[in-house]
C-alpha atoms as a PDB file:
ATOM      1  CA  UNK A   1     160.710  24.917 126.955  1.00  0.00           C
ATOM      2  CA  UNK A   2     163.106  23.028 129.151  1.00  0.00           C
ATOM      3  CA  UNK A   3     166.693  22.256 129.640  1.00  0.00           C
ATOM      4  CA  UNK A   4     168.288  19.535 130.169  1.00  0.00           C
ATOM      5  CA  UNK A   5     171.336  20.316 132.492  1.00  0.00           C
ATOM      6  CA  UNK A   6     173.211  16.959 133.327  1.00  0.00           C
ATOM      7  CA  UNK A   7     172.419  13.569 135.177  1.00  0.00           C
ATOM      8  CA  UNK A   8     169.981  13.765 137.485  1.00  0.00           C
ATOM      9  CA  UNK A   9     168.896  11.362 140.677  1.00  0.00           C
ATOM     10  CA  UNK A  10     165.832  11.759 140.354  1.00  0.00           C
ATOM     11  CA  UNK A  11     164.645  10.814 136.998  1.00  0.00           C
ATOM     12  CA  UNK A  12     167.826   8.497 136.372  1.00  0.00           C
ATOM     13  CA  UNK A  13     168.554   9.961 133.316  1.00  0.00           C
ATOM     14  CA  UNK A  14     172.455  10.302 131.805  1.00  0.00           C
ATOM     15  CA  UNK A  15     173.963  13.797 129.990  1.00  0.00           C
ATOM     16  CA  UNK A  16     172.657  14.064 126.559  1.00  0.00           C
ATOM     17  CA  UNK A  17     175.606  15.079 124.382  1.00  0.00           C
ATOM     18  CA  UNK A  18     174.268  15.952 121.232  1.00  0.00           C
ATOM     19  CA  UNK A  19     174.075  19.531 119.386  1.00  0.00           C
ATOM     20  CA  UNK A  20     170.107  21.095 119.359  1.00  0.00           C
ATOM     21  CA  UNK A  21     170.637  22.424 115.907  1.00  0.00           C
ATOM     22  CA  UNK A  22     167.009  23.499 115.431  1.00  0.00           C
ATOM     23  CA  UNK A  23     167.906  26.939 116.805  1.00  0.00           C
ATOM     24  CA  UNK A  24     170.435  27.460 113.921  1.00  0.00           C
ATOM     25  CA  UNK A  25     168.610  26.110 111.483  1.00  0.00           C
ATOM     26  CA  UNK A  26     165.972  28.895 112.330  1.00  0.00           C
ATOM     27  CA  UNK A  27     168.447  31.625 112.040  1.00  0.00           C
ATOM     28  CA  UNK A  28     169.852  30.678 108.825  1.00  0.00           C
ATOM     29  CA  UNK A  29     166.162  30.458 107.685  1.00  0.00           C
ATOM     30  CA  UNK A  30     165.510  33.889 108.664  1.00  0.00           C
ATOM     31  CA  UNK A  31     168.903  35.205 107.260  1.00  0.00           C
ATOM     32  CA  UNK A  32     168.267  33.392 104.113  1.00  0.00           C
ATOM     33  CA  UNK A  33     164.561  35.505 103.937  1.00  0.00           C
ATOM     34  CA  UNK A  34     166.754  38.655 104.574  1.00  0.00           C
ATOM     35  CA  UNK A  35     168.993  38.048 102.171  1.00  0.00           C
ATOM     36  CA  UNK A  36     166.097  37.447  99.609  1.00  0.00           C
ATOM     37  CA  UNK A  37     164.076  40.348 100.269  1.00  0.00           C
ATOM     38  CA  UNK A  38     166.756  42.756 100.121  1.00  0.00           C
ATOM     39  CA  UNK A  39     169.075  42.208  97.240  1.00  0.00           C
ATOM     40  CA  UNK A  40     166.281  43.188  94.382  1.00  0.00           C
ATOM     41  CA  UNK A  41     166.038  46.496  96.060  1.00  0.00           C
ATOM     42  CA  UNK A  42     170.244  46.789  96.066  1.00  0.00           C
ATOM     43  CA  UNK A  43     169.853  45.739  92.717  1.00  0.00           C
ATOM     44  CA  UNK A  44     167.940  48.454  91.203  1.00  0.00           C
ATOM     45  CA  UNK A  45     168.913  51.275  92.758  1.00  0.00           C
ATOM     46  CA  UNK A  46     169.809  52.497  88.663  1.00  0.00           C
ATOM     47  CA  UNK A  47     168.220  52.586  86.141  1.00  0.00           C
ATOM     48  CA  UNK A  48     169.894  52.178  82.665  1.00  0.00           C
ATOM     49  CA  UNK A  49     168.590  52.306  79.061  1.00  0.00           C
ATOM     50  CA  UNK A  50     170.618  50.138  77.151  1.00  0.00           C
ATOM     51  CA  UNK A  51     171.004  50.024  73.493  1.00  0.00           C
ATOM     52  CA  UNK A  52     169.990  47.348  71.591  1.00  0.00           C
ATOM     53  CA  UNK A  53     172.257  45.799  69.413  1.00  0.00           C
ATOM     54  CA  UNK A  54     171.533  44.825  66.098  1.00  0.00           C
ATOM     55  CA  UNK A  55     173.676  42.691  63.529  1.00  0.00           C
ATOM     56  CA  UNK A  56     172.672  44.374  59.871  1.00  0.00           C
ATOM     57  CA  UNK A  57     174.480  43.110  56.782  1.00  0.00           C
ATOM     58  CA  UNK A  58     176.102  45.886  54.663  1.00  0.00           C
ATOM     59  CA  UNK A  59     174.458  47.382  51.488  1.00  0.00           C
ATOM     60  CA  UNK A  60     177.145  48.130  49.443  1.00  0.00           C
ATOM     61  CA  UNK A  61     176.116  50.960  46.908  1.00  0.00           C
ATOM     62  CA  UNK A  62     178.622  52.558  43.923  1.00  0.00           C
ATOM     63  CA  UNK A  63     178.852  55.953  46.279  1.00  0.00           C
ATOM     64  CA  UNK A  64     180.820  53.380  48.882  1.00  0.00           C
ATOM     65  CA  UNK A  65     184.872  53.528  48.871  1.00  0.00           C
ATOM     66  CA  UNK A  66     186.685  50.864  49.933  1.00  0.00           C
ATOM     67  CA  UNK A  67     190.275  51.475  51.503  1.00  0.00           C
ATOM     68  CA  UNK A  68     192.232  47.864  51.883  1.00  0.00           C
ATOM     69  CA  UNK A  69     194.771  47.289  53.978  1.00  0.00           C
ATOM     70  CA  UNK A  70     197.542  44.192  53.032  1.00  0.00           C
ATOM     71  CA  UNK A  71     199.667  42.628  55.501  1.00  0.00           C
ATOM     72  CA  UNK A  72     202.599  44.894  54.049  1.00  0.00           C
ATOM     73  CA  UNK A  73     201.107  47.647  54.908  1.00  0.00           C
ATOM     74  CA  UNK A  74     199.978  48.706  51.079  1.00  0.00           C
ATOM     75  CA  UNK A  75     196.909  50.731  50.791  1.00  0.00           C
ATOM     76  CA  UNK A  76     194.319  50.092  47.850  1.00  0.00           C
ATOM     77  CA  UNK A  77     191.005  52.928  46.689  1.00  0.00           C
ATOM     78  CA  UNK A  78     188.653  50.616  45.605  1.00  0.00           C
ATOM     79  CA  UNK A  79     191.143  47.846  44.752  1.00  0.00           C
ATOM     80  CA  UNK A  80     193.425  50.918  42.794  1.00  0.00           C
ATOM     81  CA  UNK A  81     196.836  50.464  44.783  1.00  0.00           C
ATOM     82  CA  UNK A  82     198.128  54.047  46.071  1.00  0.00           C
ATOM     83  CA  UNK A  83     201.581  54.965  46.005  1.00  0.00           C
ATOM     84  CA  UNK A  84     201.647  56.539  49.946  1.00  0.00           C
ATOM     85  CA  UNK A  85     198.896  58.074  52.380  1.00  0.00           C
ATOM     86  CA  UNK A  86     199.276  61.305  51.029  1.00  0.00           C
ATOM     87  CA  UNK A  87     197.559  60.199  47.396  1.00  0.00           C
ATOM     88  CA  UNK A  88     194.993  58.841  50.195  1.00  0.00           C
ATOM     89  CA  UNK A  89     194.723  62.325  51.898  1.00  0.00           C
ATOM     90  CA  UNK A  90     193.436  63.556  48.487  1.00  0.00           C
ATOM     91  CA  UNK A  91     191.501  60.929  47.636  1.00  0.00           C
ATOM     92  CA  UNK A  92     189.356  61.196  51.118  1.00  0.00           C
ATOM     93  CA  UNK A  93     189.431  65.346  50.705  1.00  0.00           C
ATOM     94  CA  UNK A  94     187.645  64.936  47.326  1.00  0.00           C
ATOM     95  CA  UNK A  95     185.177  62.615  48.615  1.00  0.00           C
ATOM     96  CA  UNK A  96     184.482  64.348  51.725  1.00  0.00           C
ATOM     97  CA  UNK A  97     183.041  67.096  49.846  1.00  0.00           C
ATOM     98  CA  UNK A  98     180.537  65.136  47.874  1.00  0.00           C
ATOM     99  CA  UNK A  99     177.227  65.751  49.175  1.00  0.00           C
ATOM    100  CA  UNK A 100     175.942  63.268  50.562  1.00  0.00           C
ATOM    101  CA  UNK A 101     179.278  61.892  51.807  1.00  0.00           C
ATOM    102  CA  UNK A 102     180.370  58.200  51.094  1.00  0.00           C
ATOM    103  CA  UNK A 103     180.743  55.609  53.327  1.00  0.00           C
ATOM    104  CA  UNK A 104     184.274  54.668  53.443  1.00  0.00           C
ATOM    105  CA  UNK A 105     184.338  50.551  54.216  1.00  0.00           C
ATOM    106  CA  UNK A 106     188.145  49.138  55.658  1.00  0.00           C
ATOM    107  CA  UNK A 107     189.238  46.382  54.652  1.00  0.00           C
ATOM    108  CA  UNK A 108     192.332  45.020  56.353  1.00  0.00           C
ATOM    109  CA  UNK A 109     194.163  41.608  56.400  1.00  0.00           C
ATOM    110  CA  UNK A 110     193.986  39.446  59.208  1.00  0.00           C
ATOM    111  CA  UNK A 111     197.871  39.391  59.038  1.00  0.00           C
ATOM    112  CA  UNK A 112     198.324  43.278  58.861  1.00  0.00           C
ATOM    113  CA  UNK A 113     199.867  45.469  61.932  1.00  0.00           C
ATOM    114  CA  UNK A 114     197.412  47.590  63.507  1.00  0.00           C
ATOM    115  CA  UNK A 115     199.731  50.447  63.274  1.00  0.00           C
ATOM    116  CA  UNK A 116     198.965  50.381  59.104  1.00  0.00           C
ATOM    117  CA  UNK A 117     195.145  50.521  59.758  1.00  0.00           C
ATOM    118  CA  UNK A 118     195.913  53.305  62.530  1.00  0.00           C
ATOM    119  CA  UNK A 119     197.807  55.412  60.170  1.00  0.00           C
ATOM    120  CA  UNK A 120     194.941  54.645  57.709  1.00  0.00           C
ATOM    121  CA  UNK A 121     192.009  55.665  60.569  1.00  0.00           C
ATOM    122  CA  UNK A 122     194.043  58.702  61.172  1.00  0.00           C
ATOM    123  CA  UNK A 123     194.192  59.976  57.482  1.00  0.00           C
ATOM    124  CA  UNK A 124     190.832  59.366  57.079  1.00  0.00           C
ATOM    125  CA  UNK A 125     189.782  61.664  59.919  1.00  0.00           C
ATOM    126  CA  UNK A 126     191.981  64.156  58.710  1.00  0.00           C
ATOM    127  CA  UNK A 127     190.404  63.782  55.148  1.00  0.00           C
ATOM    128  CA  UNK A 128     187.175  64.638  56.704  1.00  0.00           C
ATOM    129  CA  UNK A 129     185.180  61.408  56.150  1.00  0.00           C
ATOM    130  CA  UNK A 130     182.916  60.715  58.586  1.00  0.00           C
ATOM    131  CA  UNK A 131     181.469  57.574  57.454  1.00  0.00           C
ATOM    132  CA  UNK A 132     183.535  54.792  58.709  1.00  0.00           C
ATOM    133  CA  UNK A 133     183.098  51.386  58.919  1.00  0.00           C
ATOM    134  CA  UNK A 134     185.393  47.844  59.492  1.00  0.00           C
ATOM    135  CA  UNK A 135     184.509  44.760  56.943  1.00  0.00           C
ATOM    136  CA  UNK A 136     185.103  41.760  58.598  1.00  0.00           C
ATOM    137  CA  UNK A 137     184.544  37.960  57.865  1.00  0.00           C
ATOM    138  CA  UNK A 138     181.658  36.562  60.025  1.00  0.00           C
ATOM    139  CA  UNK A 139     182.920  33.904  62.394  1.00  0.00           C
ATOM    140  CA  UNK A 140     182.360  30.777  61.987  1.00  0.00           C
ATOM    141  CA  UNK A 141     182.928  28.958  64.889  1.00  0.00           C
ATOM    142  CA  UNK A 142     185.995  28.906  66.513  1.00  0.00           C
ATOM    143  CA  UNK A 143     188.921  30.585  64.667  1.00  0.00           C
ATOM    144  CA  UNK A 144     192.625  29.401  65.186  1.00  0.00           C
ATOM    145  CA  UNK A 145     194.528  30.880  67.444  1.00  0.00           C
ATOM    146  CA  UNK A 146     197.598  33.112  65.892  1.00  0.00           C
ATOM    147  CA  UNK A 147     200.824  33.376  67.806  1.00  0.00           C
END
């Protein structure tokens, strides 16, 4: 390996000005090798099980209740409109004794104020349901944007 240090008498030569950029280009190979070799082991340092998630249509059956939610705020028992939440409370305590215990499907318009369905979510759990599911449209695409 030699050097080249600057004009010389002897050989007649003039400075050479350029950059040697082999010697970087063989670090950043060996970083890049590094780099490789040691992120799959930072990687898996954990090991998760994750569940699997499955998209299964719903079978309604006659045991089913469904509570509906409008965007007033009205509640409906299988399309029967209820005067308050406390006819709800009654409804859910008599079917939370049934053996085996409905499933209890919510329905609520897209327009409705989430603090309806929370007071609805609420009653239910103090009814004692424990069946609970949210009925949705599927999506279609791309849905409009509501402001």
């Amino acid at each position: 390996m030699s050097m080249n240090t600057g004009p010389s008498e002897e050989t007649g030569t003039e400075l050479n000005s350029t950059i040697n950029t082999t010697p970087l280009v063989d670090v950043m190979l060996v970083l890049l090798i590094i780099f490789l070799i040691t992120i799959p082991v930072i990687t898996k340092t954990m090991v998760n099980n994750l569940p699997k998630a499955v998209n299964i249509p719903t079978q309604t059956k006659p045991e089913n209740v469904t509570v509906e939610v409008d965007a007033k705020g009205n509640i409906y028992w299988n399309a029967k409109l209820l005067s308050d939440r406390a006819q709800l409370l009654e409804l859910i305590k008599q079917s939370a004794v049934l053996k085996p215990q409905p499933e209890l499907h919510i329905r609520a318009d897209a327009d409705t104020r989430y603090e309806a369905v929370g007071r609805v979510i609420y009653t239910i759990q103090r009814g004692g349901l424990v069946k609970v599911g949210f009925i949705t449209e599927p999506d279609h695409g791309m849905a409009p944007v509501r402001g």
